[in-house]
PDB file of N, CA and C in Angstrom:
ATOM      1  N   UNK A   1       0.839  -1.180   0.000  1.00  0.00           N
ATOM      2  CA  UNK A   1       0.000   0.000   0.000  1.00  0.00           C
ATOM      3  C   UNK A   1       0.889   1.251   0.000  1.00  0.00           C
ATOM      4  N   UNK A   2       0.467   2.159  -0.447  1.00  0.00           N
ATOM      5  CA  UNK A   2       1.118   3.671  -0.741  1.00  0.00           C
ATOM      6  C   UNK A   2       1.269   4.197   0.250  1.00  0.00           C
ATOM      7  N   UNK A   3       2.060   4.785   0.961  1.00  0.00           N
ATOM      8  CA  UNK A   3       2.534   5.730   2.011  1.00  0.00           C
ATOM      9  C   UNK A   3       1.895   7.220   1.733  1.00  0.00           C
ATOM     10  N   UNK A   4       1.036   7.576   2.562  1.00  0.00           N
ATOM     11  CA  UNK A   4       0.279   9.014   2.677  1.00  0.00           C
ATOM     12  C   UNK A   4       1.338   9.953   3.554  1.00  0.00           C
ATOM     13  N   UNK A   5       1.640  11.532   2.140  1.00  0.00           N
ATOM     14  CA  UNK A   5       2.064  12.340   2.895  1.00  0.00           C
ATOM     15  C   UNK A   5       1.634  13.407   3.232  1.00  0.00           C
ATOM     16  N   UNK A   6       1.278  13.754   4.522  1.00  0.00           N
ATOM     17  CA  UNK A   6       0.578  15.219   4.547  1.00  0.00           C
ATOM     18  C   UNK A   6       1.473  16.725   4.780  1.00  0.00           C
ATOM     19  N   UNK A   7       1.262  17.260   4.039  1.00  0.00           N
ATOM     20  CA  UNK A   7       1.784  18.535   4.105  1.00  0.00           C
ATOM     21  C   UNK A   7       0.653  19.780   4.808  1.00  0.00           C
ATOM     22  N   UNK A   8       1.725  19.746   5.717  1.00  0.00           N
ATOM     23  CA  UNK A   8       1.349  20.998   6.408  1.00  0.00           C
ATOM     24  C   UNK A   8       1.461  22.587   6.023  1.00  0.00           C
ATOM     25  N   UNK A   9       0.540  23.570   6.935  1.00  0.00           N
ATOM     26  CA  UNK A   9       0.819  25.128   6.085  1.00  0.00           C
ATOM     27  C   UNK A   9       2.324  25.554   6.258  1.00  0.00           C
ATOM     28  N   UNK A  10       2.604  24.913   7.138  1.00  0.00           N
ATOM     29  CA  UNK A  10       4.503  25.178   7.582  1.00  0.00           C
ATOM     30  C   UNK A  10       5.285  24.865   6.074  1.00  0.00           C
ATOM     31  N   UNK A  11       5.172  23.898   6.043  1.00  0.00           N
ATOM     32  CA  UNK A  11       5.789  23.655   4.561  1.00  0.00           C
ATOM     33  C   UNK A  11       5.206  24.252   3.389  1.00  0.00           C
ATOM     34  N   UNK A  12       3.780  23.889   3.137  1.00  0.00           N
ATOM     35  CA  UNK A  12       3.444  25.050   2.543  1.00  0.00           C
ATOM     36  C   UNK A  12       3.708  26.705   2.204  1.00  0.00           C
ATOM     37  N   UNK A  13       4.141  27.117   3.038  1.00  0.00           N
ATOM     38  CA  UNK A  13       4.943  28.179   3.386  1.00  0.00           C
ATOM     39  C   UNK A  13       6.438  28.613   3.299  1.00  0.00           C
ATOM     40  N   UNK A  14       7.467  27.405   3.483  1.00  0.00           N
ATOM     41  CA  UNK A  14       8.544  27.220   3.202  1.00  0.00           C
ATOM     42  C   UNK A  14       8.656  26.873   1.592  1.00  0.00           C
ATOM     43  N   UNK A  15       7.965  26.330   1.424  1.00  0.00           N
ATOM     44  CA  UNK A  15       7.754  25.939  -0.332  1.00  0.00           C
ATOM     45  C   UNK A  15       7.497  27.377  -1.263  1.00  0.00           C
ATOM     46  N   UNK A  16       6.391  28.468  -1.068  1.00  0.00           N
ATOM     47  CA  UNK A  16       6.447  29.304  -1.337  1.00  0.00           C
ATOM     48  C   UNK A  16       7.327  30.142  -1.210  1.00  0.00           C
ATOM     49  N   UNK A  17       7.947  30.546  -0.232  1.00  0.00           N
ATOM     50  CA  UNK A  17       9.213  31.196  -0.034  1.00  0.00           C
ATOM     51  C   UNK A  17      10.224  31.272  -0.900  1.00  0.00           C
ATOM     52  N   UNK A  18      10.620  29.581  -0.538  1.00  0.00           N
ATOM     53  CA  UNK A  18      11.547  29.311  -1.410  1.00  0.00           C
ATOM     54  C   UNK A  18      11.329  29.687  -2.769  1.00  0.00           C
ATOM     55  N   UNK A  19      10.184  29.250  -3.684  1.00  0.00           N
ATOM     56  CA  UNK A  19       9.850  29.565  -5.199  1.00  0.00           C
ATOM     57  C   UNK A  19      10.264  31.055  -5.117  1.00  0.00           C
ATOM     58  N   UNK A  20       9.266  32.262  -4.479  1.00  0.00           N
ATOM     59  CA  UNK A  20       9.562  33.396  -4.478  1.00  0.00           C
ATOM     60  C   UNK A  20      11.393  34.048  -4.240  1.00  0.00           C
ATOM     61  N   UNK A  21      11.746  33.344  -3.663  1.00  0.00           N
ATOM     62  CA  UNK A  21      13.350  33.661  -3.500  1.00  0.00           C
ATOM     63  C   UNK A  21      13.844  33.470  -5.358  1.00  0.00           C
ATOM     64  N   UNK A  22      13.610  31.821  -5.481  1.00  0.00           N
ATOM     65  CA  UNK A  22      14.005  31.623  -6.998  1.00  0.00           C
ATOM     66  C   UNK A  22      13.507  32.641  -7.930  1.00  0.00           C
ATOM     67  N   UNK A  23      12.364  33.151  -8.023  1.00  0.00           N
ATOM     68  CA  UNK A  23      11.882  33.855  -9.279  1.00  0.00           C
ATOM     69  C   UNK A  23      12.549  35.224  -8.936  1.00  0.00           C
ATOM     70  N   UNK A  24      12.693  35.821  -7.772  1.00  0.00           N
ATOM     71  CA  UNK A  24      13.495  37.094  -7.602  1.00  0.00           C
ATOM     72  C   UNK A  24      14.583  37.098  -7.612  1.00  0.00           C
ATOM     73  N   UNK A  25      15.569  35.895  -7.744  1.00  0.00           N
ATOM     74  CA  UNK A  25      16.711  35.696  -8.152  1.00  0.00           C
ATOM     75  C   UNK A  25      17.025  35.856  -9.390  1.00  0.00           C
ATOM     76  N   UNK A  26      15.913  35.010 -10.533  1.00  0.00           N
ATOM     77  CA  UNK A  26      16.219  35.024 -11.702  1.00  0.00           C
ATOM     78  C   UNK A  26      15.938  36.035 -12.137  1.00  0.00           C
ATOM     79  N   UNK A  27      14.805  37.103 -11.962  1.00  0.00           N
ATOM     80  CA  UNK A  27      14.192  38.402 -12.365  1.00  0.00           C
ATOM     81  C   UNK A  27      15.314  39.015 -12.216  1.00  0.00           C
ATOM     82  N   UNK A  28      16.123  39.233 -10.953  1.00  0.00           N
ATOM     83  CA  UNK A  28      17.022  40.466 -10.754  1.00  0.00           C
ATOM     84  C   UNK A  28      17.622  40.748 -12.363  1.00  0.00           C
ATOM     85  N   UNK A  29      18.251  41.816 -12.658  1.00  0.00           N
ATOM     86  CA  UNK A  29      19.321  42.532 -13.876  1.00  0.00           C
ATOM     87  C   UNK A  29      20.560  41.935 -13.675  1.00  0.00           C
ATOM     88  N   UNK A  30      20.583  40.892 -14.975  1.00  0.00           N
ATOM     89  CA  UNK A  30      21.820  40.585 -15.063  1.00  0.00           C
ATOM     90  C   UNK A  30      23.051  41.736 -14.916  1.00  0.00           C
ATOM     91  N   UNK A  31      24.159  41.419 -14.704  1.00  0.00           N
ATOM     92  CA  UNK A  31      25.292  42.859 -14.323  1.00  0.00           C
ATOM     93  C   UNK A  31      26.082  42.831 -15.713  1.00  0.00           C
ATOM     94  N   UNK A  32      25.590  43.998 -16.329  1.00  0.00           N
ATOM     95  CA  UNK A  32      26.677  44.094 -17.707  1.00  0.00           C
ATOM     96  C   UNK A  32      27.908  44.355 -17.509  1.00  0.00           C
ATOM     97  N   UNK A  33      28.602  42.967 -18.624  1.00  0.00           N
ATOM     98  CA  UNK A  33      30.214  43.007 -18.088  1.00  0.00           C
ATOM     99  C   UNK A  33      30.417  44.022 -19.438  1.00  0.00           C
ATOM    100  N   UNK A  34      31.145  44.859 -18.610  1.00  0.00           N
ATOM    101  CA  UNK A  34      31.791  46.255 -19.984  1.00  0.00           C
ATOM    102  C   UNK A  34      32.966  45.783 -20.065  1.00  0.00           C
ATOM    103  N   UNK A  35      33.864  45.402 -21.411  1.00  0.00           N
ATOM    104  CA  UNK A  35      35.286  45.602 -21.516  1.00  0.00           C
ATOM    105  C   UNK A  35      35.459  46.897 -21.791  1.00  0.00           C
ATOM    106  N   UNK A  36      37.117  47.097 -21.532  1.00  0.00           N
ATOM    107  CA  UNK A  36      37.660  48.427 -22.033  1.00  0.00           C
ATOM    108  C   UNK A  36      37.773  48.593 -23.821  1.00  0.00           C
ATOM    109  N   UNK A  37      38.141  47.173 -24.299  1.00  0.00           N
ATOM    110  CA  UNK A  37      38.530  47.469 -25.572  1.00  0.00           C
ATOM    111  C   UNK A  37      37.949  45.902 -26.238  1.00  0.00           C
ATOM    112  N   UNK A  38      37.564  46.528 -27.605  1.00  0.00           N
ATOM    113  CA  UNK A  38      36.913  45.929 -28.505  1.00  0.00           C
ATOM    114  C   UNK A  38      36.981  45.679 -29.687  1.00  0.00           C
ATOM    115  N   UNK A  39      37.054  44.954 -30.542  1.00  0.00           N
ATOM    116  CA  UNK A  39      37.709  44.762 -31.607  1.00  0.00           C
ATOM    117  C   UNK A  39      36.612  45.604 -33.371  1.00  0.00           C
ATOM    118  N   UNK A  40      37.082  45.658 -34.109  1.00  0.00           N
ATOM    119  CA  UNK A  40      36.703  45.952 -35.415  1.00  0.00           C
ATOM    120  C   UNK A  40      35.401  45.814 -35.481  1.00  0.00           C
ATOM    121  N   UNK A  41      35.481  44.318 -35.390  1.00  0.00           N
ATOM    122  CA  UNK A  41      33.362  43.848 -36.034  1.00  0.00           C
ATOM    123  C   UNK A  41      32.660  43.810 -34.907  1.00  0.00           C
ATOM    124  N   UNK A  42      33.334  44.106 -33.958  1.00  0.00           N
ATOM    125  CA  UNK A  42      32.435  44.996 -32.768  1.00  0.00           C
ATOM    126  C   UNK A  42      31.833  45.999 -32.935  1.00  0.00           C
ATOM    127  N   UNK A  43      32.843  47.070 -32.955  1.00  0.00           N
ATOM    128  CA  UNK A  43      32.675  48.954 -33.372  1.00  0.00           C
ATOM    129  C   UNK A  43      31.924  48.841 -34.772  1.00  0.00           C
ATOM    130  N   UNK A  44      32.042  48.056 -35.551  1.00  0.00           N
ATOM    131  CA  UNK A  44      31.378  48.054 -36.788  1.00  0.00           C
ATOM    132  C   UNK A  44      29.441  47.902 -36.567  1.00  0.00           C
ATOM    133  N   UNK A  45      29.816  46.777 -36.007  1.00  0.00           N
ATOM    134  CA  UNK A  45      27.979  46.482 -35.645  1.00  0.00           C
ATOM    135  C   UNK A  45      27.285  47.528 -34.833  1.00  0.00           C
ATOM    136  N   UNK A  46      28.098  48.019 -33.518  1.00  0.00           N
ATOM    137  CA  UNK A  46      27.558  48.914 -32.262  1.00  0.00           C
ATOM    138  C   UNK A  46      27.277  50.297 -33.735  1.00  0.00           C
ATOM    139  N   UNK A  47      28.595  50.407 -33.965  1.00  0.00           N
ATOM    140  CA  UNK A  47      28.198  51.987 -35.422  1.00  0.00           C
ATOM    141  C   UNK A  47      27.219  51.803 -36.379  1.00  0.00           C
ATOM    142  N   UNK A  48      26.828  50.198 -36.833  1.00  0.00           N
ATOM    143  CA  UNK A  48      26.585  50.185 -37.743  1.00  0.00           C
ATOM    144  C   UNK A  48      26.901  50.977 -39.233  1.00  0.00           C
ATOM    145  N   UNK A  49      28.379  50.493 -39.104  1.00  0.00           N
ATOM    146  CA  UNK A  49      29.473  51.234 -40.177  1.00  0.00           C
ATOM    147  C   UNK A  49      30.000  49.891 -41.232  1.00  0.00           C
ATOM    148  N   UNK A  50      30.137  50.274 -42.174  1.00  0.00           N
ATOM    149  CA  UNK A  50      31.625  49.012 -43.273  1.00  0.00           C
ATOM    150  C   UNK A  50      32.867  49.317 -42.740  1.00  0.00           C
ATOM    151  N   UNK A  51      33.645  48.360 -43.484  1.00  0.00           N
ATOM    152  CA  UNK A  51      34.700  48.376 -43.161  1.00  0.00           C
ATOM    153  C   UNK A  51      35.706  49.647 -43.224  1.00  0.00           C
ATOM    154  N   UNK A  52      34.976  50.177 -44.612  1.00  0.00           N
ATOM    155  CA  UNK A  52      35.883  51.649 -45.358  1.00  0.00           C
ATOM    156  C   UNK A  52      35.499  52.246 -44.098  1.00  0.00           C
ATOM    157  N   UNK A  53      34.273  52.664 -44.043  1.00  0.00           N
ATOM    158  CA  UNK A  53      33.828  54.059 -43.006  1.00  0.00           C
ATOM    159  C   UNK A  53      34.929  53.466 -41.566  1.00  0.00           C
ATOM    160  N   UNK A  54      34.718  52.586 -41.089  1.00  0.00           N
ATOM    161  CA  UNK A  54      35.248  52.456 -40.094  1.00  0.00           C
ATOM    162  C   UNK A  54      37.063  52.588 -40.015  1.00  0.00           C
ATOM    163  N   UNK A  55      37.640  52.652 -41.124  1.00  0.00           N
ATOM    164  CA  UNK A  55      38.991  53.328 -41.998  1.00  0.00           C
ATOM    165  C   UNK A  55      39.050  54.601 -41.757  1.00  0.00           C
ATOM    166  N   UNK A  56      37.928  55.172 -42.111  1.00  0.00           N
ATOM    167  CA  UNK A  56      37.670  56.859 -42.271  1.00  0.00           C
ATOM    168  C   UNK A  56      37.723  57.349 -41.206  1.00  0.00           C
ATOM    169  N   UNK A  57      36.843  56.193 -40.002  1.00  0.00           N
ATOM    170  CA  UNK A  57      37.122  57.169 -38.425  1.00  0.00           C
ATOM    171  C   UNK A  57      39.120  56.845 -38.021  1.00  0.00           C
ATOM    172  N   UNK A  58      39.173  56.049 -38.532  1.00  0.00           N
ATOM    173  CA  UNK A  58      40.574  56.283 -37.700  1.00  0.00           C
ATOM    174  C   UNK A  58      41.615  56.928 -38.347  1.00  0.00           C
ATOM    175  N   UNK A  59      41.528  57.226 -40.153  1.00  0.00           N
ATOM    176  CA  UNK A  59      42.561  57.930 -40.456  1.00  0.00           C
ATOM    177  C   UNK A  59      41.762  59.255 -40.186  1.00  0.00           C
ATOM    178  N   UNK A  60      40.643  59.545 -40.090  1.00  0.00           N
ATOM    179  CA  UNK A  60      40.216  61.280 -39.667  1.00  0.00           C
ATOM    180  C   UNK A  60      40.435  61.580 -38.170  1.00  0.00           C
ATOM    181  N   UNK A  61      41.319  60.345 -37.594  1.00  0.00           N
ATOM    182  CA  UNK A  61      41.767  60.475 -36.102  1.00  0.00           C
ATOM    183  C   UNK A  61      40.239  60.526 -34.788  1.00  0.00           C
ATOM    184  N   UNK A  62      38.988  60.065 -35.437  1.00  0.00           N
ATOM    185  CA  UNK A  62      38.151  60.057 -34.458  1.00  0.00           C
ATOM    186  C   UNK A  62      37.552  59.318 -33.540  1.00  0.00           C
ATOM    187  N   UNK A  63      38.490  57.932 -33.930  1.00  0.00           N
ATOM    188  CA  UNK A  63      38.504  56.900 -33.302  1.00  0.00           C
ATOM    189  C   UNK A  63      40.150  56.674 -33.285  1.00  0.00           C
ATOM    190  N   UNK A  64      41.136  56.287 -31.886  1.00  0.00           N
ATOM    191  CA  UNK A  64      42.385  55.843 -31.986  1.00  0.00           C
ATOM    192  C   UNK A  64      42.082  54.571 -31.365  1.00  0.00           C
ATOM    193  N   UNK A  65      42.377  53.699 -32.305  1.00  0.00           N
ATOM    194  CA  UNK A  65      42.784  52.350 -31.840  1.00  0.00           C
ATOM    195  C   UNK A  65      44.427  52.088 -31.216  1.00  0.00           C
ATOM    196  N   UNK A  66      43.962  50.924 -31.122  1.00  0.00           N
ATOM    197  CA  UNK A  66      45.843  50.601 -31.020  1.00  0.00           C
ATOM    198  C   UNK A  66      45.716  49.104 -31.746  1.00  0.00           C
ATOM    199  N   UNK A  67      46.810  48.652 -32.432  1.00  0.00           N
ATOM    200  CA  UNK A  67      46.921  47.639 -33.181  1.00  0.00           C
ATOM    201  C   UNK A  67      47.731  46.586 -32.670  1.00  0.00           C
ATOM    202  N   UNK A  68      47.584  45.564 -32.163  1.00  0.00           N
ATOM    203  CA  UNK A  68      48.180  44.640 -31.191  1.00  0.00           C
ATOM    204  C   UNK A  68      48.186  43.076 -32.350  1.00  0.00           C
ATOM    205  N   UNK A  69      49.297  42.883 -32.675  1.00  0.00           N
ATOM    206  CA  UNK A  69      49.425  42.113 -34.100  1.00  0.00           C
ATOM    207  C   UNK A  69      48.111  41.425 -35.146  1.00  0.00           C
ATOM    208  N   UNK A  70      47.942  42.991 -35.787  1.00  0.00           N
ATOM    209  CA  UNK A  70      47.118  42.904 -36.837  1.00  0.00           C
ATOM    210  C   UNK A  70      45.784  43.354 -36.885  1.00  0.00           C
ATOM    211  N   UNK A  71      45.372  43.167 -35.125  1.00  0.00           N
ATOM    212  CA  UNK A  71      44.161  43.317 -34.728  1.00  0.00           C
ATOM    213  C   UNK A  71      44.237  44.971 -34.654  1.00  0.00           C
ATOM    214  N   UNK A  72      43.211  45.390 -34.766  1.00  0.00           N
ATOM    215  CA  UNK A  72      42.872  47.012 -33.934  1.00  0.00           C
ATOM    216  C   UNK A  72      41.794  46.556 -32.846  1.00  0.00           C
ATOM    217  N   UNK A  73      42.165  47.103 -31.654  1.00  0.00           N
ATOM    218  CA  UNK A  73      41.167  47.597 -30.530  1.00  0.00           C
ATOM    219  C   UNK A  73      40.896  48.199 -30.757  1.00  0.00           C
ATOM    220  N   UNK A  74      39.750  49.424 -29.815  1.00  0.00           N
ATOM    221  CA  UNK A  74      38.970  50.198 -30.080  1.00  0.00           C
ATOM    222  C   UNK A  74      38.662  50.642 -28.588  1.00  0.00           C
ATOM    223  N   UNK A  75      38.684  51.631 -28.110  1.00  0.00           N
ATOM    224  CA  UNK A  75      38.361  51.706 -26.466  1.00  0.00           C
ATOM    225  C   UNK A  75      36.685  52.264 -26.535  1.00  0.00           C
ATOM    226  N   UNK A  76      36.169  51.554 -25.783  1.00  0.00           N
ATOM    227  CA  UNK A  76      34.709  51.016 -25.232  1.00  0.00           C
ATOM    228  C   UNK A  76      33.789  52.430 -25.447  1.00  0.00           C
ATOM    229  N   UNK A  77      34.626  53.100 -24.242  1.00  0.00           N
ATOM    230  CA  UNK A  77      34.398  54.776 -24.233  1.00  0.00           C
ATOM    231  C   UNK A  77      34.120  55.287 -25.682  1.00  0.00           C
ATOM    232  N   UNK A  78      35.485  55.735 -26.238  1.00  0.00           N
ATOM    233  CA  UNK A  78      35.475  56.154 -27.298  1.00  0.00           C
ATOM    234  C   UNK A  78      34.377  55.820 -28.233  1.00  0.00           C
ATOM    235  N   UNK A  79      33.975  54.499 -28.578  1.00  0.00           N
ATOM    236  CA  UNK A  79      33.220  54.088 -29.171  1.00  0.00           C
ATOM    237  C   UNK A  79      31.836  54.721 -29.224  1.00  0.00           C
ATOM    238  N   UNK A  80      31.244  54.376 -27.770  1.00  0.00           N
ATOM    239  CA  UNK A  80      29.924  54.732 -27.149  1.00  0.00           C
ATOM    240  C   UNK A  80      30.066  56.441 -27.260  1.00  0.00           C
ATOM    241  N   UNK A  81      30.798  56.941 -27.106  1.00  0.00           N
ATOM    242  CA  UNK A  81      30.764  58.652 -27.517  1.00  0.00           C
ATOM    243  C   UNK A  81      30.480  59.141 -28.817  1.00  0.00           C
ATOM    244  N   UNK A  82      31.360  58.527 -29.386  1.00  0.00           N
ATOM    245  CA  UNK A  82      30.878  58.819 -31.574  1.00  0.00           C
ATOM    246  C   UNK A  82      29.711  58.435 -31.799  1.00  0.00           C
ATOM    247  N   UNK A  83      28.853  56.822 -31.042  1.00  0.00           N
ATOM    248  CA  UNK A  83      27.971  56.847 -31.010  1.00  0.00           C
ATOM    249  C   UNK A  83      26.851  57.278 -30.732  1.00  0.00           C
ATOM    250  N   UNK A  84      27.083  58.147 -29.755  1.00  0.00           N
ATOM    251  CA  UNK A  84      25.913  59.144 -28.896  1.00  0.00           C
ATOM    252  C   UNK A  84      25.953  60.710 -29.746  1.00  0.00           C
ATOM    253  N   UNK A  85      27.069  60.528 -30.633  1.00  0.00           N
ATOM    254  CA  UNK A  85      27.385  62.232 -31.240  1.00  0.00           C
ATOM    255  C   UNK A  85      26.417  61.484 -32.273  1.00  0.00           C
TER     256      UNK A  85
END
């Protein structure tokens, strides 16, 4: 024969809790991880720029990267500023 379990409002109560803890856990705002520096087809997508235009900001000096073998970075800042202009 089957074993009867009764649940009490105590548990009842602890059971809710608990759920409510979980769903306000998962609800909270994930924490945006910002890097400092970002590469090409990054700044390209965030600008929604080509490759040329994105040429144009750095020989018109309005973006300075730095070039770390082959790659260009792009600092985060900088980026999000041309973007907001």
């Amino acid at each position: 024969m089957t074993q009867v379990e009764l649940l009490t409002k105590d548990d009842l109560e602890n059971l809710r809790l608990r759920l409510l803890e979980d769903l306000m856990r998962m609800l909270e705002p994930k924490k945006k991880v910002v890097r400092d520096w970002i590469k090409s087809a990054e700044v390209r997508r965030i600008l929604n720029i080509s490759h040329g235009s994105l040429q144009n900001l750095r020989v018109n000096g309005m973006l300075n990267p730095r070039k770390i073998g082959g790659t260009y970075y792009y600092r985060t800042e900088e980026v999000e500023a041309l973007f907001k202009s």
